[in-house]
C-alpha atoms as a PDB file:
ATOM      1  CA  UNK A   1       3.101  39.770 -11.356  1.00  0.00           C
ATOM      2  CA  UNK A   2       4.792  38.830  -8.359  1.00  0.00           C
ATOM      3  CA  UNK A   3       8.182  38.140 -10.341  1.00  0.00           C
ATOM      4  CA  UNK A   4       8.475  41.862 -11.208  1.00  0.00           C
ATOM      5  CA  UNK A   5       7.468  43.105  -7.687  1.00  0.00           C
ATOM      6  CA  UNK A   6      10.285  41.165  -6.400  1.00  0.00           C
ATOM      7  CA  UNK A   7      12.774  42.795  -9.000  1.00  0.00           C
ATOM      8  CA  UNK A   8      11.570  45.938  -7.935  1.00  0.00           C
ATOM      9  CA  UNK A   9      11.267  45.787  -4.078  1.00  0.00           C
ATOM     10  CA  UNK A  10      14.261  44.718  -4.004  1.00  0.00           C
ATOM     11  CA  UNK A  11      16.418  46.768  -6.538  1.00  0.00           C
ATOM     12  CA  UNK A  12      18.736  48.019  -4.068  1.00  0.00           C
ATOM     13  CA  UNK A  13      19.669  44.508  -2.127  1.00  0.00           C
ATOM     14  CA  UNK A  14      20.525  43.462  -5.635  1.00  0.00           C
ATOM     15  CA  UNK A  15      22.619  46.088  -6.392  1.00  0.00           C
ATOM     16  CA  UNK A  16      24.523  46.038  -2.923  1.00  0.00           C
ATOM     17  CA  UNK A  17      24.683  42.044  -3.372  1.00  0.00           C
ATOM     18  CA  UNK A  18      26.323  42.829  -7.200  1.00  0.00           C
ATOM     19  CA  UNK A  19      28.803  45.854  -5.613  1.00  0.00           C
ATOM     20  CA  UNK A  20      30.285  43.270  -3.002  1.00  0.00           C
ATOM     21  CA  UNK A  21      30.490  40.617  -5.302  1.00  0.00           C
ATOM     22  CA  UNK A  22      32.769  42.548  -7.530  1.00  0.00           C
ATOM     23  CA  UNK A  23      29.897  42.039 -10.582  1.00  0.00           C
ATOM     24  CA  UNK A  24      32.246  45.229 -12.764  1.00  0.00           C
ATOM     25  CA  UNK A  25      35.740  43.185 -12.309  1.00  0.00           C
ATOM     26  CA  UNK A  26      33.796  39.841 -13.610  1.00  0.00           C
ATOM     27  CA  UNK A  27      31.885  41.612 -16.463  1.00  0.00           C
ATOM     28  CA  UNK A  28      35.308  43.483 -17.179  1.00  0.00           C
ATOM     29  CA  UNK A  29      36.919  40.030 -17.161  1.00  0.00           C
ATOM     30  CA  UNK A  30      39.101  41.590 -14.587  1.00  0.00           C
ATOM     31  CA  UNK A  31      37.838  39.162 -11.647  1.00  0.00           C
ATOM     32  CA  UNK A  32      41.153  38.151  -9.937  1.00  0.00           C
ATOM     33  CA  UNK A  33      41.818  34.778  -8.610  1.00  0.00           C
ATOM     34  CA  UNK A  34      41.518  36.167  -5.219  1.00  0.00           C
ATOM     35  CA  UNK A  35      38.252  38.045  -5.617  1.00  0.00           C
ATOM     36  CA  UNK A  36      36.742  34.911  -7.434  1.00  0.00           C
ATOM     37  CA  UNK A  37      37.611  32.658  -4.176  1.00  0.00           C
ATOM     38  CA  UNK A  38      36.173  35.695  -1.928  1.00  0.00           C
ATOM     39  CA  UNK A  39      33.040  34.951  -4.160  1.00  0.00           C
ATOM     40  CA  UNK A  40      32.780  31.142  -3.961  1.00  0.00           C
ATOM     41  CA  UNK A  41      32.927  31.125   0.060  1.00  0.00           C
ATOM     42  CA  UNK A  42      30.704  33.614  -0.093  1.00  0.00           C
ATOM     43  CA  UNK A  43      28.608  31.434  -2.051  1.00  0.00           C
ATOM     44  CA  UNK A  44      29.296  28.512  -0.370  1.00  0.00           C
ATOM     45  CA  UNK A  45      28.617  29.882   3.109  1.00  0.00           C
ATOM     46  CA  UNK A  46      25.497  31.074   2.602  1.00  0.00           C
ATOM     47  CA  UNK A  47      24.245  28.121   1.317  1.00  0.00           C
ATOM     48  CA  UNK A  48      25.760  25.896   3.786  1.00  0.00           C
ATOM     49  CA  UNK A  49      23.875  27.871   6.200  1.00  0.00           C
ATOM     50  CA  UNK A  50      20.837  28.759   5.059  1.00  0.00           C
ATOM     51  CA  UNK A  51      19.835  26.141   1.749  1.00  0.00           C
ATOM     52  CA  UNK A  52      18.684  23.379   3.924  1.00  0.00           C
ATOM     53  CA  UNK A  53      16.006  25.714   6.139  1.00  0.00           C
ATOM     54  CA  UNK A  54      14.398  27.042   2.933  1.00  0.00           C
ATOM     55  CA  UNK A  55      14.125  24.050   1.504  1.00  0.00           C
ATOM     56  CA  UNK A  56      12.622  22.380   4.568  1.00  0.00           C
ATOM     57  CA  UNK A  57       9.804  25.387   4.638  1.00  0.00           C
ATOM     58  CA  UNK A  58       8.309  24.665   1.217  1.00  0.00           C
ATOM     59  CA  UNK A  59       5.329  22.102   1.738  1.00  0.00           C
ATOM     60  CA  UNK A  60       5.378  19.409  -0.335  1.00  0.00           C
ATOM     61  CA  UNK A  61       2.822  20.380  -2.976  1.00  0.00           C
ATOM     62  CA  UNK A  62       5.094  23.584  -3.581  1.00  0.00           C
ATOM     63  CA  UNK A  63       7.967  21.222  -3.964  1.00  0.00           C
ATOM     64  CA  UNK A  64       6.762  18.840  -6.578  1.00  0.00           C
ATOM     65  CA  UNK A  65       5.973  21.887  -8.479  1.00  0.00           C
ATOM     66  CA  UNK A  66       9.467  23.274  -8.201  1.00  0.00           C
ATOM     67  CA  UNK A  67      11.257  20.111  -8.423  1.00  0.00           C
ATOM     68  CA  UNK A  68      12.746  21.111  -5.400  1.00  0.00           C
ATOM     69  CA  UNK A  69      15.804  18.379  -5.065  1.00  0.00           C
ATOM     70  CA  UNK A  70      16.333  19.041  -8.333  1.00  0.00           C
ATOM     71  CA  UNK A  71      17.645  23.020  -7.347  1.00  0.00           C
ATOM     72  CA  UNK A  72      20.384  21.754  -4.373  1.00  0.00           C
ATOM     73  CA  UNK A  73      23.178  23.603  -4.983  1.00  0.00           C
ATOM     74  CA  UNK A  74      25.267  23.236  -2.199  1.00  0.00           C
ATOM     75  CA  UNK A  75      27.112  19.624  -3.632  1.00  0.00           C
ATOM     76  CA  UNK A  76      28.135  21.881  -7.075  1.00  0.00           C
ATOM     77  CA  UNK A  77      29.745  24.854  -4.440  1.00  0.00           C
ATOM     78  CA  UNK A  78      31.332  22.185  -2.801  1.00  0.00           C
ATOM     79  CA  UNK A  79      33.318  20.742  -5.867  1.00  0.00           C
ATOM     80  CA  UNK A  80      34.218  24.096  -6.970  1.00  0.00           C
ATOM     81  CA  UNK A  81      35.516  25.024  -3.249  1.00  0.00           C
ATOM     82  CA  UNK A  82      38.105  21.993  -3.680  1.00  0.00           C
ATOM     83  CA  UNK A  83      38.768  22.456  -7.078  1.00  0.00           C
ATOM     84  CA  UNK A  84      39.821  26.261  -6.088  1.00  0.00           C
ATOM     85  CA  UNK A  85      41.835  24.701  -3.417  1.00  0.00           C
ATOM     86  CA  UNK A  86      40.287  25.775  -0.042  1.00  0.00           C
ATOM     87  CA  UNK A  87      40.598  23.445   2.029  1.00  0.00           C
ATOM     88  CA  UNK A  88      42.129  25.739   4.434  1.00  0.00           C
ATOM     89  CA  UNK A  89      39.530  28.853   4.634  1.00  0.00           C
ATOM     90  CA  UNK A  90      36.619  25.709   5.193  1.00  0.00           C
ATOM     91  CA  UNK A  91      37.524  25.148   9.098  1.00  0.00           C
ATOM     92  CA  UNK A  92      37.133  29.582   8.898  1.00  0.00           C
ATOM     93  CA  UNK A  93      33.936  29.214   6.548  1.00  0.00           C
ATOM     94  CA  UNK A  94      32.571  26.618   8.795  1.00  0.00           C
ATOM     95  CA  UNK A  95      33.114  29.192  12.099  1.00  0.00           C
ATOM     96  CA  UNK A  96      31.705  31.795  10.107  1.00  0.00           C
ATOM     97  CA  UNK A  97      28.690  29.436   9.165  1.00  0.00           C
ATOM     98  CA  UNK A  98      28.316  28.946  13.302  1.00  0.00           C
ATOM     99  CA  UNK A  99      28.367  32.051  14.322  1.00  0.00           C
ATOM    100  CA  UNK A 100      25.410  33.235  11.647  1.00  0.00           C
ATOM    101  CA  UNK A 101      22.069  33.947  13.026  1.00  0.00           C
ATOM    102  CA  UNK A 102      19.965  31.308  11.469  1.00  0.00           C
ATOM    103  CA  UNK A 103      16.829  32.640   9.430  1.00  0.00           C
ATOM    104  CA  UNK A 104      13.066  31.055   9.544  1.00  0.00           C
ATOM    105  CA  UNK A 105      11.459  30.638   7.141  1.00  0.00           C
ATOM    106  CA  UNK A 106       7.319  30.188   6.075  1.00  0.00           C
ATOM    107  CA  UNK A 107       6.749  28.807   3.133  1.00  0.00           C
ATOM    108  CA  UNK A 108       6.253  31.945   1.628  1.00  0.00           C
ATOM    109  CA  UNK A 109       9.860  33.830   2.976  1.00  0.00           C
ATOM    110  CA  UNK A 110      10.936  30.593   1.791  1.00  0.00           C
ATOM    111  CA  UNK A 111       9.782  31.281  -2.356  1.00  0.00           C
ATOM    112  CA  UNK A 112      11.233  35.110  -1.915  1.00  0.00           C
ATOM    113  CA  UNK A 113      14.696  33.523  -0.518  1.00  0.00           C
ATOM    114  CA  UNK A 114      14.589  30.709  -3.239  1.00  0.00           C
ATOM    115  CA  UNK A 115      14.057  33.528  -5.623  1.00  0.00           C
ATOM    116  CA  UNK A 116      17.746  34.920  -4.530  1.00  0.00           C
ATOM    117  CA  UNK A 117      18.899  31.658  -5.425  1.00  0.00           C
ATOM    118  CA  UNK A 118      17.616  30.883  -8.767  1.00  0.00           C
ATOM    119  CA  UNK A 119      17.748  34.558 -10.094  1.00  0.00           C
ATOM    120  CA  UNK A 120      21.845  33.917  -8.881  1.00  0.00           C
ATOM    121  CA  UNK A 121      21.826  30.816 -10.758  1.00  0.00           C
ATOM    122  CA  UNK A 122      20.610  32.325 -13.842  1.00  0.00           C
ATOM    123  CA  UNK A 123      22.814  35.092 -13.926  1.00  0.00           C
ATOM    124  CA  UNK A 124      25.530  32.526 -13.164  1.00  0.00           C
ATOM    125  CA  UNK A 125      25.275  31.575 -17.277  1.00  0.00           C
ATOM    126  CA  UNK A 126      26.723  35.569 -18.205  1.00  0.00           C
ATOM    127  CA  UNK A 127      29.331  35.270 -15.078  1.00  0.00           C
ATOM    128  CA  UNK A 128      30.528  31.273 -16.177  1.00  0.00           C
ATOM    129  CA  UNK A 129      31.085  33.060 -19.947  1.00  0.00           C
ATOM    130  CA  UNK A 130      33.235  36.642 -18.356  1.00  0.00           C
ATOM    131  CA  UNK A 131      34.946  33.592 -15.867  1.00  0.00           C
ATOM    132  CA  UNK A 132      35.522  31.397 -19.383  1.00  0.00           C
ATOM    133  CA  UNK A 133      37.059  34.351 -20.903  1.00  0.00           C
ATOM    134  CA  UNK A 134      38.908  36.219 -18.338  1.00  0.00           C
ATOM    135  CA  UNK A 135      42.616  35.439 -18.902  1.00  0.00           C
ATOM    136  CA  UNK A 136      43.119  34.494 -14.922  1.00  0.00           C
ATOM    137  CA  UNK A 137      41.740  31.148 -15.473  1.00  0.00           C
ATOM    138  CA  UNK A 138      42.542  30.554 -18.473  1.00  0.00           C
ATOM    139  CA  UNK A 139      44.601  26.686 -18.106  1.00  0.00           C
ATOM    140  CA  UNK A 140      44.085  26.493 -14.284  1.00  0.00           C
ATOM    141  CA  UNK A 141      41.239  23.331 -15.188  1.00  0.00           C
ATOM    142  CA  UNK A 142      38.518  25.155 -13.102  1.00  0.00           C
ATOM    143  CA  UNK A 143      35.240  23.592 -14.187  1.00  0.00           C
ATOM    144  CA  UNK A 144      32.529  26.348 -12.175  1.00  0.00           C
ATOM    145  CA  UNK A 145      30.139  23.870 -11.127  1.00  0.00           C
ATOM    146  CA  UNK A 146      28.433  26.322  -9.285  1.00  0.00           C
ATOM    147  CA  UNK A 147      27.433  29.062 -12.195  1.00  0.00           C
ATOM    148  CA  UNK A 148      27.014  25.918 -14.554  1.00  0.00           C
ATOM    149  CA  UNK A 149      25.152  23.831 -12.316  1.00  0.00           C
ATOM    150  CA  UNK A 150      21.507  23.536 -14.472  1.00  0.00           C
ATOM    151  CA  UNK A 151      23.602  22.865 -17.719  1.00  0.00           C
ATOM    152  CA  UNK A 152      20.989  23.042 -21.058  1.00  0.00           C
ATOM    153  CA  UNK A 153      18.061  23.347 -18.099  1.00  0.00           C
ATOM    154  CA  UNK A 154      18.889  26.808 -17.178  1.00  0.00           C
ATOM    155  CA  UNK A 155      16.064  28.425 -18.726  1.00  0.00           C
ATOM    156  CA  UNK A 156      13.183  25.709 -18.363  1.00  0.00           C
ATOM    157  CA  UNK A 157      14.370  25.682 -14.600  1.00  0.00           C
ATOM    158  CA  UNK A 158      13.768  29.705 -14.564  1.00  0.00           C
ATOM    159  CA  UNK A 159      10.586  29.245 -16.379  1.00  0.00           C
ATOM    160  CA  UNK A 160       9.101  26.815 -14.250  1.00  0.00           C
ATOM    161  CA  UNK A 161      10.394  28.508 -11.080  1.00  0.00           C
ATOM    162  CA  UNK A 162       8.422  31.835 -12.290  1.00  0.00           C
ATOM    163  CA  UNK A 163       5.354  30.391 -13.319  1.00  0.00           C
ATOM    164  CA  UNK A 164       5.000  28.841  -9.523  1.00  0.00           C
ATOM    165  CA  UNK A 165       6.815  31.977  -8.061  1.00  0.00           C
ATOM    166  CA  UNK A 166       3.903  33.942 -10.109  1.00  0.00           C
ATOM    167  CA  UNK A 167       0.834  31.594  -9.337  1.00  0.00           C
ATOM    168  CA  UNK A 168       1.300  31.783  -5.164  1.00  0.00           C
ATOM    169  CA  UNK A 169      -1.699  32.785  -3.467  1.00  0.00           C
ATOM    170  CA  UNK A 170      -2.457  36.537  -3.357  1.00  0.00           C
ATOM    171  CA  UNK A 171      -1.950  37.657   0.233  1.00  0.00           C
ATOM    172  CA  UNK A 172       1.157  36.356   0.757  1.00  0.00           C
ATOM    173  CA  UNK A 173       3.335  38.706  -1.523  1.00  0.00           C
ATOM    174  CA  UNK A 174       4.594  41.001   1.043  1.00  0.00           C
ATOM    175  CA  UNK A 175       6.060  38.086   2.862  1.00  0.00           C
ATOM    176  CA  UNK A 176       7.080  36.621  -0.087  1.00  0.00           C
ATOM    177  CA  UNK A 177       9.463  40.017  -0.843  1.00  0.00           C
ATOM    178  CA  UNK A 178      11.020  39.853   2.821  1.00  0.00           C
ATOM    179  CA  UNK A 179      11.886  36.300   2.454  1.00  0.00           C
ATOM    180  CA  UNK A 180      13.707  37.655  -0.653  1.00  0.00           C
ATOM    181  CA  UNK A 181      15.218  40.854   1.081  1.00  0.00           C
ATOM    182  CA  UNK A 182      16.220  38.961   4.320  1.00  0.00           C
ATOM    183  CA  UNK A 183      18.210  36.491   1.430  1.00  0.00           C
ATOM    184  CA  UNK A 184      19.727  39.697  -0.248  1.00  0.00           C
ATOM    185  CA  UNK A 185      21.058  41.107   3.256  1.00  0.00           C
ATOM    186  CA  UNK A 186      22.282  37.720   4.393  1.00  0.00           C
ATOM    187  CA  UNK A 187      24.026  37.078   1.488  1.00  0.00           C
ATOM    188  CA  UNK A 188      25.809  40.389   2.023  1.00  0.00           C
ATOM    189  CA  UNK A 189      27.021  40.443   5.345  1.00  0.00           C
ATOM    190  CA  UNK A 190      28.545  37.163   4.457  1.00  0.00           C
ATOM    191  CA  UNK A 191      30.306  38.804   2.031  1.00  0.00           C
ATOM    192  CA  UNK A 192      31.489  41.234   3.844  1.00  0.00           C
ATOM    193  CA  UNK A 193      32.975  39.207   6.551  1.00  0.00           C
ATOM    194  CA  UNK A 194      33.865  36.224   4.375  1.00  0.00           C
ATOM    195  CA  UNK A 195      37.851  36.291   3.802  1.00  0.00           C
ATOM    196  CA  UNK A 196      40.123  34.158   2.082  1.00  0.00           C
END
């Protein structure tokens, strides 16, 4: 299955990915305010730069099947970047977005970067419950668009994303896993350089 050959290939992106976005603090319900804004430009950034490409690289026979426009993500980062109040660091995030080598994508990169995405979004649902409980936020009205963005869909939007992710052509797999690890390692050097 191509879904656990992913998870596999690229164990150690993930687990880079998880160290820089301080994945102990938020599961410790330690996150502080600070590192939780670090996170959301992080977020934000790398789909401001690089959501619209993958998106454009999936055909349109892969997209019905995804419900593509259905898995934007970029409009819920966006409300949580104003809600958090930084409206300042966007004229930096926006630089940083510039200066970013853009990625290309084939259709099948494209699935393996999309993977990042969705496999963020449904580990989003343990981080929005840590965030919920964490005693940092508690009263300051944040809403976390981002990590609640599919609502009660969460799972059937995993589902269905798997069952495509799992029935693309054979032949294409390797491809498929450097689309995902070129995601991972973008992700990450924005992370690194993103600052609040």
């Amino acid at each position: 299955m191509l879904q656990e050959r992913l998870k596999n290939d690229t164990l150690l992106q993930h687990e880079r990915l998880e160290s820089l976005m301080f994945v102990d603090n938020i599961m410790g319900k330690t996150l502080s305010p600070e590192q939780y804004k670090k996170i959301l430009l992080t977020n934000y950034i790398a789909h401001k730069a690089y959501e619209a490409a993958i998106f454009s690289a999936i055909g349109p026979d892969l997209a019905e099947r995804l419900d593509l426009n259905e898995r934007r993500k970029l409009a819920a980062l966006e409300r949580d970047v104003e809600e958090a109040g930084l409206d300042e660091q966007l004229f930096k995030a926006e630089l940083i977005v510039k200066g970013l080598m853009p990625l290309h994508f084939n259709e099948a990169a494209a699935l393996g970067a999309l993977y990042v995405m969705e496999g963020a979004t449904l580990g989003g649902s343990v981080i929005l419950k840590q965030l919920k409980l964490n005693p940092s936020f508690a009263g300051k009205g944040l809403h976390f668009y981002y990590y609640g963005v599919y609502g009660g869909a969460l799972m059937a939007n995993w589902k269905s994303f798997v069952d495509v992710l799992n029935a693309f052509p054979e032949g294409n797999e390797d491809e498929v896993v450097e689309g995902a690890k070129q995601m991972f390692d973008a992700i990450s050097a924005i992370a690194e350089i993103a600052y609040i």
